[in-house]
N, C-alpha and C. Protein backbone atom coordinates (compact mmCIF):
# COMPACT_ATOMS: atom_id res chain seq x y z
N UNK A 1 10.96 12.11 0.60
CA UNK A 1 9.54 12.17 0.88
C UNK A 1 8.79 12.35 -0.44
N UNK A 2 7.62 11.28 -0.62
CA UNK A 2 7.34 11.78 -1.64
C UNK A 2 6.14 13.52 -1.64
N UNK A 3 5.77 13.38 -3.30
CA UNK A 3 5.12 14.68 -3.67
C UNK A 3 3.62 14.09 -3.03
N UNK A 4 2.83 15.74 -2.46
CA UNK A 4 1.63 14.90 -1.95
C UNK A 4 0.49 14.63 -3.22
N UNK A 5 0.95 14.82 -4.17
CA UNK A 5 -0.08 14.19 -5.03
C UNK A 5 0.51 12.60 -5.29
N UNK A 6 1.22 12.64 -4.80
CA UNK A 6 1.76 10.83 -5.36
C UNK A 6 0.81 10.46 -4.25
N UNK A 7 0.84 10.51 -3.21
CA UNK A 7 0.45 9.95 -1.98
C UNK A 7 -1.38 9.99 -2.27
N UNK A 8 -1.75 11.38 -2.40
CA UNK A 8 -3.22 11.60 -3.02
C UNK A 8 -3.72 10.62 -4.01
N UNK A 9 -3.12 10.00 -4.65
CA UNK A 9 -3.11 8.92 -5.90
C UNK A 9 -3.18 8.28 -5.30
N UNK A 10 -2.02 7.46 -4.40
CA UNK A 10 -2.52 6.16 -4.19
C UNK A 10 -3.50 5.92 -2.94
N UNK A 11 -3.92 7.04 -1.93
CA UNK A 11 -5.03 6.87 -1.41
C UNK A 11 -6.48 7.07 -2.33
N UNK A 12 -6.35 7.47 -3.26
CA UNK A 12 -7.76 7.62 -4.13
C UNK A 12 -7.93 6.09 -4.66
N UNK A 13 -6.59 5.20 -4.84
CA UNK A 13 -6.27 3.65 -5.94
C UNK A 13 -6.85 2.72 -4.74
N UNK A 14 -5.87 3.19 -3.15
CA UNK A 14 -6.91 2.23 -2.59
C UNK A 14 -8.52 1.90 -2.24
N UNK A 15 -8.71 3.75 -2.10
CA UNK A 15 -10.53 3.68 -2.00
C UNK A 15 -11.30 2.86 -3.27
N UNK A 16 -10.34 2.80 -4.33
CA UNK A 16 -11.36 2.67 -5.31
C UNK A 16 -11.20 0.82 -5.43
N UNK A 17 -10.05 0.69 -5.14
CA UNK A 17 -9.67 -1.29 -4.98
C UNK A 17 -10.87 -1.82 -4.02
N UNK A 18 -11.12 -1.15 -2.44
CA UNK A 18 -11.73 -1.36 -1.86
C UNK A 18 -13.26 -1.25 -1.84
N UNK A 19 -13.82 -0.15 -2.99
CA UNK A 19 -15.06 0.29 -3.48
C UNK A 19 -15.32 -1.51 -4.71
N UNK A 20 -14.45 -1.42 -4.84
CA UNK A 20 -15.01 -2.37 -6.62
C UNK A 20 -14.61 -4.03 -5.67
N UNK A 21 -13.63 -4.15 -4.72
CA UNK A 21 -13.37 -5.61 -4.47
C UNK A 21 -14.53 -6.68 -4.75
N UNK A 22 -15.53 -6.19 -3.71
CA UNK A 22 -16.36 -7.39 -4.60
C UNK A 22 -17.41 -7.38 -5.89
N UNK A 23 -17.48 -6.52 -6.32
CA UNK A 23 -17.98 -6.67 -7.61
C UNK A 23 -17.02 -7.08 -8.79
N UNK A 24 -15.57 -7.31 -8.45
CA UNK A 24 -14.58 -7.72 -9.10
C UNK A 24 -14.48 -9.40 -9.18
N UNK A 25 -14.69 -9.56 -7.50
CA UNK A 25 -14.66 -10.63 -7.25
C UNK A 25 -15.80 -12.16 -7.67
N UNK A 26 -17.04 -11.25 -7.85
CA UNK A 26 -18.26 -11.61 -8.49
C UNK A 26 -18.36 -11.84 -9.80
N UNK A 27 -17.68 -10.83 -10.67
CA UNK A 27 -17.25 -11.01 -12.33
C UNK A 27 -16.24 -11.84 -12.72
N UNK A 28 -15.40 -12.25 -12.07
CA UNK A 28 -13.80 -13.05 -11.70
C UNK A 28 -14.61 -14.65 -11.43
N UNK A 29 -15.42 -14.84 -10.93
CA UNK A 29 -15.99 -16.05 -10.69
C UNK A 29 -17.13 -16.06 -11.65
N UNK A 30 -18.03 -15.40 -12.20
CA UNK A 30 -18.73 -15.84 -12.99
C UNK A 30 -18.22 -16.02 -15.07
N UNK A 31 -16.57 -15.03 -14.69
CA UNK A 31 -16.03 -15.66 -15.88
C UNK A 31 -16.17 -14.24 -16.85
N UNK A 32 -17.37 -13.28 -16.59
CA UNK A 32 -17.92 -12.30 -17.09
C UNK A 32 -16.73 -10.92 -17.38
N UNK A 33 -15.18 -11.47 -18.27
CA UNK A 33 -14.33 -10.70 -18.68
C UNK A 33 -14.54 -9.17 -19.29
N UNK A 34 -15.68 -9.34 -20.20
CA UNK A 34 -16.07 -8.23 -20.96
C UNK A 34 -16.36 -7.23 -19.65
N UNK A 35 -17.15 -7.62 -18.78
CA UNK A 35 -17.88 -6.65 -17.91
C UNK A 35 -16.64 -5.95 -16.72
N UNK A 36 -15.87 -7.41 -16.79
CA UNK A 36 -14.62 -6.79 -15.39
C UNK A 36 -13.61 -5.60 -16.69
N UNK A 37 -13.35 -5.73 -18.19
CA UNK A 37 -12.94 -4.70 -18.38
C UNK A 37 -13.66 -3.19 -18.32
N UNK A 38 -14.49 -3.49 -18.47
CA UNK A 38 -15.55 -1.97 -18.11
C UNK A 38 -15.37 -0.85 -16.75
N UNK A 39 -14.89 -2.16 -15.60
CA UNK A 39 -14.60 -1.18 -14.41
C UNK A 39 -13.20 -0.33 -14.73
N UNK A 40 -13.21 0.84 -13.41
CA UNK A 40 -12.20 1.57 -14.14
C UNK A 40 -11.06 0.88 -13.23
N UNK A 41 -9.76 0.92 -14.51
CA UNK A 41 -8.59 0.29 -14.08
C UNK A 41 -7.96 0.46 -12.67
N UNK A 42 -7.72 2.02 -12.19
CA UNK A 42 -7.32 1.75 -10.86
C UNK A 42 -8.28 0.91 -10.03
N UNK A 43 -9.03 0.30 -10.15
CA UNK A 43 -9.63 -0.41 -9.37
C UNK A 43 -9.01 -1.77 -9.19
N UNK A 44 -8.30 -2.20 -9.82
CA UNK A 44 -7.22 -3.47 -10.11
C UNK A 44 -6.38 -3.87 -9.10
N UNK A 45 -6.35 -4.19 -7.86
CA UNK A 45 -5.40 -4.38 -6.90
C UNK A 45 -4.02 -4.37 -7.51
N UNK A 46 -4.08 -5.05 -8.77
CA UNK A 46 -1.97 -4.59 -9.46
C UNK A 46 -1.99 -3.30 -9.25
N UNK A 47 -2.67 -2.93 -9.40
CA UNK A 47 -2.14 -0.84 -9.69
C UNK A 47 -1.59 -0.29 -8.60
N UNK A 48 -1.90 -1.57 -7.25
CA UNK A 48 -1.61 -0.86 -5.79
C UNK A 48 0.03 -0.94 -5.77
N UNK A 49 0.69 0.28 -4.94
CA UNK A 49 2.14 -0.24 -4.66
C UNK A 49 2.24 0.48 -2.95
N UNK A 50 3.35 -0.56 -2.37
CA UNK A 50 3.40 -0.47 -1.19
C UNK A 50 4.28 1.11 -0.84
N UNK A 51 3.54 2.01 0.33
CA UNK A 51 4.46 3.15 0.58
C UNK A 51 4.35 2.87 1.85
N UNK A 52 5.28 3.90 2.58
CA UNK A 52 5.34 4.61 3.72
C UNK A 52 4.20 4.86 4.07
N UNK A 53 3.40 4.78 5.61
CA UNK A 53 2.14 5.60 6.14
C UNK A 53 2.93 6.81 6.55
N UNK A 54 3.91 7.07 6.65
CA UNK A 54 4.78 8.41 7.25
C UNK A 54 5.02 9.67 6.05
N UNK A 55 5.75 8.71 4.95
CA UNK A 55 6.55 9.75 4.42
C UNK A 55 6.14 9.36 2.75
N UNK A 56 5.92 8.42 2.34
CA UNK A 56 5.05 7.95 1.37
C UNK A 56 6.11 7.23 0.15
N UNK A 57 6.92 7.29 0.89
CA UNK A 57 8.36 6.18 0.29
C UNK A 57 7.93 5.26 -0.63
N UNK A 58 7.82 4.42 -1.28
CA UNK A 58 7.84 3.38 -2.06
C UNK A 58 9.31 2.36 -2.30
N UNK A 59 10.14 2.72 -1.69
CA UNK A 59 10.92 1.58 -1.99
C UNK A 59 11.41 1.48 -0.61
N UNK A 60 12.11 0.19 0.18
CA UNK A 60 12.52 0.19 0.63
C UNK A 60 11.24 0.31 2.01
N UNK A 61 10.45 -0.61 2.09
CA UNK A 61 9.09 -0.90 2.87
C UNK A 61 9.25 -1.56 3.71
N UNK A 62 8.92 -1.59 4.28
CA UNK A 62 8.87 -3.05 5.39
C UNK A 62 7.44 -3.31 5.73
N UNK A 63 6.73 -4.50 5.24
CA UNK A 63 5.54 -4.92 5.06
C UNK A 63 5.22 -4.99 6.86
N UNK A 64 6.04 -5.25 7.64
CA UNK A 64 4.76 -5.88 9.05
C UNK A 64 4.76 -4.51 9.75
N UNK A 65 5.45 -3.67 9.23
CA UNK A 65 5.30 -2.67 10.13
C UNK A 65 4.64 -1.36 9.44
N UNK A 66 4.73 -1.50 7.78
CA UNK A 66 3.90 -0.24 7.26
C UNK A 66 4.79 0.96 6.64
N UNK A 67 5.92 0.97 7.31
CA UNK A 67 6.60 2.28 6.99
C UNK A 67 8.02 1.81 6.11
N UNK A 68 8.78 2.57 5.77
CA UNK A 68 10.13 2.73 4.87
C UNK A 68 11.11 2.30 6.22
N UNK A 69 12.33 1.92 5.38
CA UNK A 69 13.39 1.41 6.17
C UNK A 69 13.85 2.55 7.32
N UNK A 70 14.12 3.61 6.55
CA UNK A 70 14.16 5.27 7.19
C UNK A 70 13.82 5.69 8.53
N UNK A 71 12.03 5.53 8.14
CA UNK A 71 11.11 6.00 9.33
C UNK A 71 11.55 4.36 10.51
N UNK A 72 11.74 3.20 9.97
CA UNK A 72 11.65 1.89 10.91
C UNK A 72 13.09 2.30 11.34
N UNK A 73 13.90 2.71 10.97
CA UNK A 73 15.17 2.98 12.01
C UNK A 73 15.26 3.75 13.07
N UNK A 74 14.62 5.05 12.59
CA UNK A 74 14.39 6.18 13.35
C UNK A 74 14.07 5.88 14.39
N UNK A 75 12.42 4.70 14.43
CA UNK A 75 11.47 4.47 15.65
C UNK A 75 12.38 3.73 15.96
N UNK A 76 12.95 2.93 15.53
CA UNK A 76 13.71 1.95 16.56
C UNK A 76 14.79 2.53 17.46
N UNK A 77 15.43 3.24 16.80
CA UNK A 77 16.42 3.91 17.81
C UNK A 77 15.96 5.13 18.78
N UNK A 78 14.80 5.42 18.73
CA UNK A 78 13.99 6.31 19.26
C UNK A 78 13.26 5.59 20.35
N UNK A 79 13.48 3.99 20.18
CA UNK A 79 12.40 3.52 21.09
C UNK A 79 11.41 2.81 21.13
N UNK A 80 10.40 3.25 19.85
CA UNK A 80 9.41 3.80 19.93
C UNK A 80 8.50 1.71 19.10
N UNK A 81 9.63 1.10 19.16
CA UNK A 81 9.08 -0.27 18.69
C UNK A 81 9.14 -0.93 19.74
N UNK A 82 8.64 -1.78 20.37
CA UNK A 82 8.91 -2.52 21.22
C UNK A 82 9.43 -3.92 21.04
N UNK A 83 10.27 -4.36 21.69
CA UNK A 83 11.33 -5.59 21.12
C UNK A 83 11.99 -5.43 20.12
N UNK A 84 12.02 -4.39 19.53
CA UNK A 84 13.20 -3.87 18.23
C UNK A 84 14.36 -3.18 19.16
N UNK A 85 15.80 -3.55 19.30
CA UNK A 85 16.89 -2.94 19.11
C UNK A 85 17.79 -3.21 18.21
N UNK A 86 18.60 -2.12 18.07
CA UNK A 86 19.71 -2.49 17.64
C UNK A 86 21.10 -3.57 17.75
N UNK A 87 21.06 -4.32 16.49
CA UNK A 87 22.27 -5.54 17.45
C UNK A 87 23.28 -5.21 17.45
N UNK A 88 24.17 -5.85 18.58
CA UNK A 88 25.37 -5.75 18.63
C UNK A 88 26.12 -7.08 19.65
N UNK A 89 27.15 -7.66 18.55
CA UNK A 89 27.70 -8.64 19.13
C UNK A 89 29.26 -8.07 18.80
């Protein structure tokens, strides 16, 4: 699990991706480089990295569902996905 300041970080990286998107997007099309370095860097969608909404994992993600391999086993064998079981042939 991560530390809750890791997690505090990257919810502060996304408010701020989502605060600047389009004024990024506005400087990015008018070409205006000097001015897009001025914003502050976490604002950069690169800076984002994918975690856990559970446990705040970073590796080992699974994009359609949000969470770490970990927490997606757990729910699955718990149930708690619908049309997820475990295979067995």
């Amino acid at each position: 699990m991560a530390r809750e300041s890791v997690k505090a970080r990257d919810r502060k990286r996304r408010n701020l991706v989502a605060k600047y998107a389009a004024k990024r997007a506005s400087l990015k099309k008018q070409g205006d480089y000097m001015a897009l370095d001025k914003l502050p860097k976490n604002a950069s969608p690169v800076r984002l990295r994918n975690r856990c909404s559970m446990t705040g994992r970073a590796r080992g993600y699974i994009r359609k569902f949000g969470v770490s391999r970990l927490v997606f086993r757990k729910w699955a064998l718990e149930g708690k996905l619908p049309g997820i079981r475990k295979a067995s042939w």
